[in-house]
N, C-alpha and C. Protein backbone atom coordinates (compact mmCIF):
# COMPACT_ATOMS: atom_id res chain seq x y z
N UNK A 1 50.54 126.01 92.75
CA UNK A 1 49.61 125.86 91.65
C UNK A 1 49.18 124.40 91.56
N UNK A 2 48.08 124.31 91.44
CA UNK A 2 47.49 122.59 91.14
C UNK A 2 47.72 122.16 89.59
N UNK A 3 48.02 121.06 90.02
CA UNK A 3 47.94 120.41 88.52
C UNK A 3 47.36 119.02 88.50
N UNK A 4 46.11 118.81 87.65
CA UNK A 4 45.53 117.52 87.93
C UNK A 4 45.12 117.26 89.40
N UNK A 5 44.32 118.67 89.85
CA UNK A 5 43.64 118.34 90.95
C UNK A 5 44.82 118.21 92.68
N UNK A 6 46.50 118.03 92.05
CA UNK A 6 46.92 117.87 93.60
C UNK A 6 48.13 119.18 93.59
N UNK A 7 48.21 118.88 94.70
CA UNK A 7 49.73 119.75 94.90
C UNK A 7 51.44 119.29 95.28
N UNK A 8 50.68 117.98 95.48
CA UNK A 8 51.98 117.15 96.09
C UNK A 8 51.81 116.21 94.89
N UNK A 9 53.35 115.75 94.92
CA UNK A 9 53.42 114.18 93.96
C UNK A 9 54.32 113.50 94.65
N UNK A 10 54.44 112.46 94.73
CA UNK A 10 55.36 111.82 95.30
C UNK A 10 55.42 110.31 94.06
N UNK A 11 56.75 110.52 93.90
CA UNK A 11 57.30 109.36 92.57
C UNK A 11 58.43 109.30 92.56
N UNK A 12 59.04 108.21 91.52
CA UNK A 12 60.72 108.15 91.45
C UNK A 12 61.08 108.77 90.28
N UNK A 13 61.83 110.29 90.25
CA UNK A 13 62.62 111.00 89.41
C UNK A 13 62.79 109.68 88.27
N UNK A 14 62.68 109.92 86.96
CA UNK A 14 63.35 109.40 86.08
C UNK A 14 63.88 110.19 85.00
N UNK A 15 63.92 111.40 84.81
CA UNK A 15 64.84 112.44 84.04
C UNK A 15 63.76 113.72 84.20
N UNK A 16 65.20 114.66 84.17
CA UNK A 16 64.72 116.06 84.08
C UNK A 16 65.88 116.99 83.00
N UNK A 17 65.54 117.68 82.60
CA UNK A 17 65.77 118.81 81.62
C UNK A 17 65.85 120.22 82.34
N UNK A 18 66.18 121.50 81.23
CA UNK A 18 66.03 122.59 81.64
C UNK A 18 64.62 123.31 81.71
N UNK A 19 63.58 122.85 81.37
CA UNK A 19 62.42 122.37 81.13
C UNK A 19 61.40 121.57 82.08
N UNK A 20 61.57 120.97 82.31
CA UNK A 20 60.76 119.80 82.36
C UNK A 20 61.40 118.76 83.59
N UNK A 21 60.20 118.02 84.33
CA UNK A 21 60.84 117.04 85.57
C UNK A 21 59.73 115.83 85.13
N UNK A 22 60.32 114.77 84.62
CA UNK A 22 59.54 113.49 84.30
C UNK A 22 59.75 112.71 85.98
N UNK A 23 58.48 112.12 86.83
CA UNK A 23 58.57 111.38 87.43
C UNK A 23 57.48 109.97 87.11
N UNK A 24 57.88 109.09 88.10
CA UNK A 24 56.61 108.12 87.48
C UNK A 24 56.06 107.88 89.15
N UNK A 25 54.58 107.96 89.03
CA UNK A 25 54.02 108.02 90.00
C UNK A 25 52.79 106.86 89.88
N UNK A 26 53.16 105.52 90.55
CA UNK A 26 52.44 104.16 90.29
C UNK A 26 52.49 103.68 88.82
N UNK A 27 53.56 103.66 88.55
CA UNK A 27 53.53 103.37 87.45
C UNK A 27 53.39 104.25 85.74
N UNK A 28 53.09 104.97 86.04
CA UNK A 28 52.64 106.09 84.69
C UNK A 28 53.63 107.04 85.21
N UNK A 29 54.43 107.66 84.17
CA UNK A 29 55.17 108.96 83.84
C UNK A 29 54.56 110.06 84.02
N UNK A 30 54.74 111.38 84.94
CA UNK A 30 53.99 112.17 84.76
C UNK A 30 55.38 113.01 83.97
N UNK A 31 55.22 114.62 83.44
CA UNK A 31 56.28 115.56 82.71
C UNK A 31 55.41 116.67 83.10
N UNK A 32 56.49 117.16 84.07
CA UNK A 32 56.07 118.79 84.88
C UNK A 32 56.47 119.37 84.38
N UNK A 33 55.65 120.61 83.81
CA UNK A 33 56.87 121.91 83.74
C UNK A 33 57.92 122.39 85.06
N UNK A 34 59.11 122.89 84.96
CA UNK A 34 59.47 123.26 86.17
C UNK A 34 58.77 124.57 86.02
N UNK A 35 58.43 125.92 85.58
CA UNK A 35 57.66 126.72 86.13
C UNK A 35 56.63 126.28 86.87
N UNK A 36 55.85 125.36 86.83
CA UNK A 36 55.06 124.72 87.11
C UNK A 36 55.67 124.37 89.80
N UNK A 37 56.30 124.13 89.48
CA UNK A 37 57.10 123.73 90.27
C UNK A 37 57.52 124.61 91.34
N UNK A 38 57.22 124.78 92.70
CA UNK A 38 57.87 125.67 93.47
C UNK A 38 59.08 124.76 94.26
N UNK A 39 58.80 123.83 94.42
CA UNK A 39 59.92 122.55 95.53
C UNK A 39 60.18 121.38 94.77
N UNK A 40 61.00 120.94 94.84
CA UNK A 40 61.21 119.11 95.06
C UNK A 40 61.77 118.98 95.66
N UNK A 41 61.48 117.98 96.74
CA UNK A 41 62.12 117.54 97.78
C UNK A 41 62.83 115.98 97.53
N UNK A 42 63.45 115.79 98.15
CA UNK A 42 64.40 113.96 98.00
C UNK A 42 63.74 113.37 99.39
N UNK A 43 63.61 112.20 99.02
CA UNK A 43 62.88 111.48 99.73
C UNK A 43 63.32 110.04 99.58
N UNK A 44 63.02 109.37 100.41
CA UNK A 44 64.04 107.65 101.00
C UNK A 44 63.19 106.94 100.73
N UNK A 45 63.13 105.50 99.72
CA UNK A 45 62.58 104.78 100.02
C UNK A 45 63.25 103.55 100.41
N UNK A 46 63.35 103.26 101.86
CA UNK A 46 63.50 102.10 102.12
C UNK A 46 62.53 100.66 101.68
């Protein structure tokens, strides 16, 4: 499902709920529904 036009996000987790996955992506917080949500993947930033 799109949200705001993408399908991918890529950001640093900063809290999640039973509910809800807050990441911040350049700076701004986004708050997903997890229905919303089919994957999250973990990812490295060196």
């Amino acid at each position: 499902q799109w949200i705001d036009r993408q399908k991918e996000f890529v950001g640093m987790l900063k809290s999640y709920d039973q509910n809800t996955i807050t990441i911040e992506i350049e700076g701004e917080e986004k708050v997903l529904e997890k229905s919303q949500i089919a994957l999250v993947r973990l990812a490295f930033d060196f």
